[in-house]
Protein backbone atom coordinates (compact mmCIF):
# COMPACT_ATOMS: atom_id res chain seq x y z
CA UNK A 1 111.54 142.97 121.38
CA UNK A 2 112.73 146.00 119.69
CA UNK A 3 115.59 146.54 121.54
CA UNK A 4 116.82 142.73 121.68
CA UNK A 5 116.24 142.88 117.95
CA UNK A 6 118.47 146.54 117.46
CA UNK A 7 121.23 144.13 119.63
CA UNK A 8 121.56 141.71 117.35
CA UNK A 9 121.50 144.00 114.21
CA UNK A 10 124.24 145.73 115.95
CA UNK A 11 126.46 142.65 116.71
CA UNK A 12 125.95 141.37 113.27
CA UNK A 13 127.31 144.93 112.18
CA UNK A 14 130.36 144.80 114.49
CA UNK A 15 130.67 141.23 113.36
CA UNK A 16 131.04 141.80 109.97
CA UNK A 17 133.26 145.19 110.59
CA UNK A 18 135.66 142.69 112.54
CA UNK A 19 136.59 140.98 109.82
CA UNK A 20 137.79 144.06 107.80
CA UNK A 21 140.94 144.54 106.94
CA UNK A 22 142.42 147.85 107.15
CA UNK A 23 144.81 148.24 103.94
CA UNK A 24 142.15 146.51 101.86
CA UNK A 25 140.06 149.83 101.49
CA UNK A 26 139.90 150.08 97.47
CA UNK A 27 136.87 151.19 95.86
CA UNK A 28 134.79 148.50 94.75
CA UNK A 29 131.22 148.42 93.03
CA UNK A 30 128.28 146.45 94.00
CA UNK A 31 127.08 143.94 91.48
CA UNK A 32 123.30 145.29 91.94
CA UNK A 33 121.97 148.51 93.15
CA UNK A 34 121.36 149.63 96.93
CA UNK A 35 117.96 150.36 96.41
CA UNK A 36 117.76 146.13 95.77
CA UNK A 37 120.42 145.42 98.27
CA UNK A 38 119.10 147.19 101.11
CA UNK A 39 115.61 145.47 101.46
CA UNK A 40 117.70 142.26 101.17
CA UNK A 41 119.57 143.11 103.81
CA UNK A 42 116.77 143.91 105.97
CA UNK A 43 114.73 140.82 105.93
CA UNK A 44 118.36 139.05 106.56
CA UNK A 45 118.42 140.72 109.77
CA UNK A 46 114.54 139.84 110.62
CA UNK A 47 115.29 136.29 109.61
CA UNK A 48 118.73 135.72 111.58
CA UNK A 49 116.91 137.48 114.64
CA UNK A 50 114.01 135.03 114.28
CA UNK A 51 116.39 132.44 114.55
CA UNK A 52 117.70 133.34 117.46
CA UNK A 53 114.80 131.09 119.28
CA UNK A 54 115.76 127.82 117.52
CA UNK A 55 118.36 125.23 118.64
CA UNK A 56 121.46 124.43 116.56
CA UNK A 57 120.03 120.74 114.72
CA UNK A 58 117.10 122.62 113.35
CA UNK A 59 118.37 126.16 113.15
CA UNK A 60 120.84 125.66 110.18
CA UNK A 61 117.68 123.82 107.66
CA UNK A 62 115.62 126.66 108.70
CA UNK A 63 118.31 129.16 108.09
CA UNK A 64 118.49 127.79 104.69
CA UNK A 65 114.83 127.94 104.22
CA UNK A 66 114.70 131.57 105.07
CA UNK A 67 117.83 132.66 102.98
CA UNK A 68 116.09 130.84 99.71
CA UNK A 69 112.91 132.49 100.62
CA UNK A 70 114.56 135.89 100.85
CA UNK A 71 116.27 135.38 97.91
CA UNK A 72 113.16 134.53 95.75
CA UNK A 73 111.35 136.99 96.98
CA UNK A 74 113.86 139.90 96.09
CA UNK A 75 115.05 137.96 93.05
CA UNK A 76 118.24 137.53 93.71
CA UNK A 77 120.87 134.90 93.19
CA UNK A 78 122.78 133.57 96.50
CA UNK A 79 126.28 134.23 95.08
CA UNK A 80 124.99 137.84 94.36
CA UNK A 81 124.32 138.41 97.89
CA UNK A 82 127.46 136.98 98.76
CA UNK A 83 129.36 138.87 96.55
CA UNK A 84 127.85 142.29 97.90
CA UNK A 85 128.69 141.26 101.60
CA UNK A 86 132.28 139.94 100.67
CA UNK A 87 132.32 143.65 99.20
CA UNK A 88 131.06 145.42 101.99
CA UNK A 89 133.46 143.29 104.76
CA UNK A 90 136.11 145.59 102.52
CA UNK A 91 134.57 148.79 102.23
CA UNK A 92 133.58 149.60 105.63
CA UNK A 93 132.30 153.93 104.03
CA UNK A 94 130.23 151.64 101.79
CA UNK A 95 128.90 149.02 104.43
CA UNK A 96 127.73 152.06 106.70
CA UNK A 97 125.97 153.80 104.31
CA UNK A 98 124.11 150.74 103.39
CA UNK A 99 123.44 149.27 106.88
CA UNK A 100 121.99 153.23 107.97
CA UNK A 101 119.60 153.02 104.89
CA UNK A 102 118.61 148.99 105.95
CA UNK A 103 118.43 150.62 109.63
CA UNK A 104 116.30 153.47 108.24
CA UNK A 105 114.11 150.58 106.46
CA UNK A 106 113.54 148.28 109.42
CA UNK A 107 112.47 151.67 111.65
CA UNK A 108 109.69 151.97 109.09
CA UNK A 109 108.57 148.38 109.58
């Protein structure tokens, strides 16, 4: 399980490195802190692995259920979250610092 979950942390990862562009490398600022962002991040990847199991009808309501839930819990606003991922997609010295402190978290769990 641990290893099928690392795989699909890892092509999320290369997913969202992908879509970088490589002249779009300015320095930009997160609107909160890592130390909020990162446990956000983690239960994102625990909840998209989890849904790895469902099929595609029911799959996208209980997506939604888990992002609000993940949200409420951390206290965070959607359009926050996807304002620090459209952020990190262009900072790939940013994203990987993040994603080895949310890998550092979920090794804990």
């Amino acid at each position: 399980m641990a290893d099928k979950f690392r795989f699909c942390i890892s092509l999320f990862f290369l997913a969202m490195l992908s879509t970088l562009m490589p002249g779009c490398m300015t320095e930009e600022s997160l609107p909160v802190s890592e130390e909020k962002l990162v446990p956000v991040l983690a239960d994102v990847h625990v909840a998209e692995t989890a849904l790895i199991s469902f099929n595609e009808p029911e799959k996208d309501s209980i997506a939604k259920a888990y992002y609000r839930q993940i949200m409420t819990i951390h206290d965070m606003d959607r359009e926050v979250f996807d304002t620090c991922l459209a952020i990190l997609r262009r900072n790939p010295e940013l994203m990987g610092e993040i994603y080895d402190k949310v890998y550092k978290l979920l090794d804990t769990e």
